[in-house]
Protein backbone atom coordinates (compact mmCIF):
# COMPACT_ATOMS: atom_id res chain seq x y z
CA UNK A 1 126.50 39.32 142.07
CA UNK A 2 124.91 42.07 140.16
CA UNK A 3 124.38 41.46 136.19
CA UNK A 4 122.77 42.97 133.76
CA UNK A 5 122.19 41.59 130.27
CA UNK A 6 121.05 43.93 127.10
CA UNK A 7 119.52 42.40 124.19
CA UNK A 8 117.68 43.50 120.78
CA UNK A 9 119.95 45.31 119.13
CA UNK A 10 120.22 45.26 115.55
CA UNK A 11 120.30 46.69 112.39
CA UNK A 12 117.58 49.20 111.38
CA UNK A 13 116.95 51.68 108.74
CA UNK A 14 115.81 55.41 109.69
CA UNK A 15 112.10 55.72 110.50
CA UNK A 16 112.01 52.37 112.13
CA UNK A 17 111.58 50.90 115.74
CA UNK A 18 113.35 48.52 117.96
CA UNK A 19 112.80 47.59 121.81
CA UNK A 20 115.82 46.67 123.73
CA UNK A 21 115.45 45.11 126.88
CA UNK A 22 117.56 44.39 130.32
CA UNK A 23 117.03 41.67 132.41
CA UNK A 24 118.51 42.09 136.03
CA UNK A 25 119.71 39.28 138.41
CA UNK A 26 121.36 39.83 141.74
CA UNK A 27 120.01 42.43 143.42
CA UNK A 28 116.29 43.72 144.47
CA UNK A 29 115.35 45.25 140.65
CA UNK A 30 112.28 46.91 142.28
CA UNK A 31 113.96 48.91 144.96
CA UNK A 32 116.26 51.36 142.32
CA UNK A 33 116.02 53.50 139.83
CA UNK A 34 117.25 52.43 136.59
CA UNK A 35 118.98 54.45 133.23
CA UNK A 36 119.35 53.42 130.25
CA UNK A 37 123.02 55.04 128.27
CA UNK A 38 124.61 55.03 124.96
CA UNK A 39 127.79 55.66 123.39
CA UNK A 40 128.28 56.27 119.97
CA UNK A 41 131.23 55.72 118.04
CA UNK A 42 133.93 58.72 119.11
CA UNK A 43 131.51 60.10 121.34
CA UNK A 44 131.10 59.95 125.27
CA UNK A 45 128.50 57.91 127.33
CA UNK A 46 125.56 59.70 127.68
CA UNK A 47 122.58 59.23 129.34
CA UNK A 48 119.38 58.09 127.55
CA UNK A 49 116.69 58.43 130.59
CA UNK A 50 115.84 56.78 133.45
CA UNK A 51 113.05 55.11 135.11
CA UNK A 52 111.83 55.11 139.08
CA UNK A 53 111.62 51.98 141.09
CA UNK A 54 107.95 51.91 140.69
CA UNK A 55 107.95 53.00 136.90
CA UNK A 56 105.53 55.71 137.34
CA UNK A 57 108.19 58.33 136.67
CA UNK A 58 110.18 58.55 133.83
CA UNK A 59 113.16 61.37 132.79
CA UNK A 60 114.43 61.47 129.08
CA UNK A 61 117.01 63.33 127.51
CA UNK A 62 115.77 66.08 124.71
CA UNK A 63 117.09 64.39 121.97
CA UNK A 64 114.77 61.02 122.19
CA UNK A 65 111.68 62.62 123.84
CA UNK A 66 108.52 61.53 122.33
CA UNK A 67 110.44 58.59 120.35
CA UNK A 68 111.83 56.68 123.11
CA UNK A 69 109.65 54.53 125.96
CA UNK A 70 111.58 53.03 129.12
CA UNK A 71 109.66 50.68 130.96
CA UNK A 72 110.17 48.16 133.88
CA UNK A 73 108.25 44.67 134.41
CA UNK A 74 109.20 44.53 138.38
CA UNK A 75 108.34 40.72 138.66
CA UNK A 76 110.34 39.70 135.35
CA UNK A 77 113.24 41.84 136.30
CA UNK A 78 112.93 43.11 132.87
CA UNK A 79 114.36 47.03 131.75
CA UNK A 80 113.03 47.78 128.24
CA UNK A 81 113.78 50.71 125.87
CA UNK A 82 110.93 51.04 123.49
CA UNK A 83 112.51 53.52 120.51
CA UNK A 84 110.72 54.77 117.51
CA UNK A 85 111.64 56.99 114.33
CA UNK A 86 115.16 56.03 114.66
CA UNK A 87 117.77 58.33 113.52
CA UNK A 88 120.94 57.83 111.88
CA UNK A 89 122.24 59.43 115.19
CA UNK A 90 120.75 56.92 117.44
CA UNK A 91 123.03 54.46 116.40
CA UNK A 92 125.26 53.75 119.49
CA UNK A 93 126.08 50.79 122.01
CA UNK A 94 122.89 51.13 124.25
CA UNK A 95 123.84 50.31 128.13
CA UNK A 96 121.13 49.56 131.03
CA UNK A 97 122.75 51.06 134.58
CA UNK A 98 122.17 51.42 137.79
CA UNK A 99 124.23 53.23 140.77
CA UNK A 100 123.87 52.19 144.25
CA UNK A 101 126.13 54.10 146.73
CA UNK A 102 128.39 55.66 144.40
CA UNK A 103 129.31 52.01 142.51
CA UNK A 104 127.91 52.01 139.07
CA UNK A 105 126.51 48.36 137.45
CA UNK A 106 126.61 48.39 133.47
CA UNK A 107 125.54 45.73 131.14
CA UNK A 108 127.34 44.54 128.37
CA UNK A 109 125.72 46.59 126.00
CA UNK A 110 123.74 46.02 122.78
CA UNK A 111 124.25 47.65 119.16
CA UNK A 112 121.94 49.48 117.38
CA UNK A 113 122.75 50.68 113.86
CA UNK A 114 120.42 53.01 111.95
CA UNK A 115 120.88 53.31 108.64
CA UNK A 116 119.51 55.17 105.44
């Protein structure tokens, strides 16, 4: 059974850093490409970035580029989101993913609140 648990979220005030991480059990972590999403309140799911199987390639979305870090630790299973200078508008429920075959695989998800 696939699972995937988020954790360190928290509260943090603007200007500040956090690393959230995913650890991955049933399935082969190394073999897939994995994203990282968020959803803020009133606002659709969107897509963070993503990482490839091997971790050498990474894709981010404009809005976190050169503040946010995804990174894999293949042997530990492990998906972590490295973010710095946080925003007011990075607060959101941050989600790990992966889609295999058209079947998407969230976590439970993890808050992060920025605040002033």
């Amino acid at each position: 059974q696939v699972r995937l648990v988020e954790s360190g979220g928290g509260l943090v005030q603007t200007g500040g850093s956090l690393r959230l991480s995913c650890t991955a059990s049933g399935f082969t972590f190394e073999h897939y490409l994995m994203n990282w999403y968020r959803q803020a309140p009133g606002k659709e799911r969107e897509l963070v970035g993503s990482i490839s199987s091997d971790g050498r390639n990474t894709y981010y979305q404009n809005s976190v580029k050169d503040r946010f870090t995804i990174s894999r630790d293949n042997p530990k299973k492990t998906l972590y989101l490295q973010m710095n200078s946080l925003k007011l508008e990075d607060t959101a429920v941050y989600y790990c993913h992966r889609r295999v075959n058209n079947v998407d695989y969230w976590g439970q998800g993890t808050q992060v609140t920025v605040s002033s």
